[in-house]
Protein backbone atom coordinates (compact mmCIF):
# COMPACT_ATOMS: atom_id res chain seq x y z
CA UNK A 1 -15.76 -24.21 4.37
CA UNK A 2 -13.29 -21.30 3.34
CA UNK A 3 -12.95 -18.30 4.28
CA UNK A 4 -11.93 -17.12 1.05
CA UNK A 5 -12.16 -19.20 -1.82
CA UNK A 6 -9.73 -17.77 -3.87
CA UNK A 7 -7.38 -19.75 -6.28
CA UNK A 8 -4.06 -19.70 -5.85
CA UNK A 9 -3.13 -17.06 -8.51
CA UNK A 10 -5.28 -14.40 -6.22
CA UNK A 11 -4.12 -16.18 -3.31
CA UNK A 12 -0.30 -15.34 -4.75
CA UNK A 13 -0.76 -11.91 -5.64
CA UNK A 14 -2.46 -10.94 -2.45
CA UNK A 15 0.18 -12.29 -0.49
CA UNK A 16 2.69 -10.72 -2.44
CA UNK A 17 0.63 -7.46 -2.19
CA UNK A 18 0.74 -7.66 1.66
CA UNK A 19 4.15 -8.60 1.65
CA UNK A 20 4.85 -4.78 0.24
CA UNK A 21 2.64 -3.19 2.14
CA UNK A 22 4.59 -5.10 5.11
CA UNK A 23 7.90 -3.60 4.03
CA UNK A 24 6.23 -0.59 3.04
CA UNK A 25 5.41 -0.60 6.80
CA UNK A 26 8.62 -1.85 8.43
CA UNK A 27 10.85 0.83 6.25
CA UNK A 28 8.53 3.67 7.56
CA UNK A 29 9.25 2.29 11.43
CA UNK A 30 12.88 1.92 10.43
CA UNK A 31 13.56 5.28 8.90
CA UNK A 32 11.01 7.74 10.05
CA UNK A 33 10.08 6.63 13.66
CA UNK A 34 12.41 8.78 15.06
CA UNK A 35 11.77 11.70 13.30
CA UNK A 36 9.99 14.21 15.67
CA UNK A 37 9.45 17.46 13.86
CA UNK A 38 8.06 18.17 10.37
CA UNK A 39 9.45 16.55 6.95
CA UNK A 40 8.96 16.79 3.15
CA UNK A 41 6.30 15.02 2.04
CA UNK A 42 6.18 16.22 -1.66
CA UNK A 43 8.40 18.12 -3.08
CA UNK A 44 8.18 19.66 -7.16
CA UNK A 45 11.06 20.50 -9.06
CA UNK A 46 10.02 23.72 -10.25
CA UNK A 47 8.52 24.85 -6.91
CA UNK A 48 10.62 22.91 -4.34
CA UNK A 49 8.97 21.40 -1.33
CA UNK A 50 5.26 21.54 -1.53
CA UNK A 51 3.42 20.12 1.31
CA UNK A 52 5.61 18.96 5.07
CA UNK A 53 3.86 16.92 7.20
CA UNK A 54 4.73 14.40 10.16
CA UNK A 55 4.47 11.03 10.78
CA UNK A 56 0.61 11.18 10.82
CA UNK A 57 0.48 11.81 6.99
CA UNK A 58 2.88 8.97 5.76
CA UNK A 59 1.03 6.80 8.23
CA UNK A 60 -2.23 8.17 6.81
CA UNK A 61 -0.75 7.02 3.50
CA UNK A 62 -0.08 3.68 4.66
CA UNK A 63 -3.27 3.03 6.60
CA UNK A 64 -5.02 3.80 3.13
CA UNK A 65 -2.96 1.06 1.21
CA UNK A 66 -4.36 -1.29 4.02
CA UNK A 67 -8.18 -0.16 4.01
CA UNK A 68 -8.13 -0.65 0.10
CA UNK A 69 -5.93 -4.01 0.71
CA UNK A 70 -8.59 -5.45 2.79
CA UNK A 71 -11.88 -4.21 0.90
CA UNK A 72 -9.63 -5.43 -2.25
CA UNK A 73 -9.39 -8.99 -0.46
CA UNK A 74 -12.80 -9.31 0.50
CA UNK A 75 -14.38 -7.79 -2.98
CA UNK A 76 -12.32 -10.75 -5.02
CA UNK A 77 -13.35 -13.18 -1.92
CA UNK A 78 -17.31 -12.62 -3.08
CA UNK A 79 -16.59 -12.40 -6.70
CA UNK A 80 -14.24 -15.06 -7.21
CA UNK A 81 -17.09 -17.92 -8.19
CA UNK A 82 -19.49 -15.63 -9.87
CA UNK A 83 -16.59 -13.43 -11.94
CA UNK A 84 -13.11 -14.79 -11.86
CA UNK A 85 -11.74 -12.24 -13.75
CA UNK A 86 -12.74 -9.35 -11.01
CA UNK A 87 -11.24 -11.19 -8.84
CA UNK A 88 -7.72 -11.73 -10.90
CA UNK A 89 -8.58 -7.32 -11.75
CA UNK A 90 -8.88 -6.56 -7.87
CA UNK A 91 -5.71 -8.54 -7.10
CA UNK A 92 -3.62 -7.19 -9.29
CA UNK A 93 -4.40 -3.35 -8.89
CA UNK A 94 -4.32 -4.27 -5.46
CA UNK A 95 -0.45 -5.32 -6.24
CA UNK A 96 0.10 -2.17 -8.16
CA UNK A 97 -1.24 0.43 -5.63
CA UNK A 98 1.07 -2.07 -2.72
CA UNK A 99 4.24 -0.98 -5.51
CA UNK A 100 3.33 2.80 -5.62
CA UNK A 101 2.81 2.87 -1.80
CA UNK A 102 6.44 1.28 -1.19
CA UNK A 103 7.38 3.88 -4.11
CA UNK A 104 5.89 6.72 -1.90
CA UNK A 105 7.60 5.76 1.21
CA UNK A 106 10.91 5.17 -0.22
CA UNK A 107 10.39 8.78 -2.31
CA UNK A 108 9.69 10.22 1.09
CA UNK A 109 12.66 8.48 3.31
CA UNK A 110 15.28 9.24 0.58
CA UNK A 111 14.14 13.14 0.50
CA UNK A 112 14.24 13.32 4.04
């Protein structure tokens, strides 16, 4: 019996989707681990910086991408035999909110 029946296209994307949140991951240990006191987080170019934060706030912002990841995963998992195309839909916004999170992060090292 499997765990997730998925076919392989799902299978693909979802892998690829954890792949960026995985590198999404390892560039916030490279670049921001050592960072101890407060850095931009967003930052307008009309007003300048708008909200600093720490660590806990890009992690937050990872740790979200993960949650939805996994309840992603496990929504296609149930659907996949009864709706195939949910399950293809949930992949592959699951792939495009992986690509803005690795966006975010990289926005955030290169400001800081």
């Amino acid at each position: 019996v499997l765990l997730f029946p998925l076919c392989m296209l799902t299978k693909f994307v979802f892998g690829l989707s954890f792949i960026i949140l995985a590198v999404a991951f390892g560039l916030f240990y490279v670049y921001l681990a050592d960072i101890s006191n407060f850095f931009i987080v967003r930052f307008d170019s009309l007003r300048g910086m708008t909200f600093l934060g720490g660590r806990p706030d890009v992690f937050g912002i990872l740790l979200t991408g993960l949650a939805i990841f996994l309840i992603n995963l496990i929504l296609s998992a149930v659907f996949s035999k009864r709706n195939p195309f949910f399950a293809h839909l949930t992949a592959f916004s699951t792939l495009f909110l992986a690509l803005l999170i690795l966006i975010a992060v990289g926005v955030i090292i290169t400001t800081n």
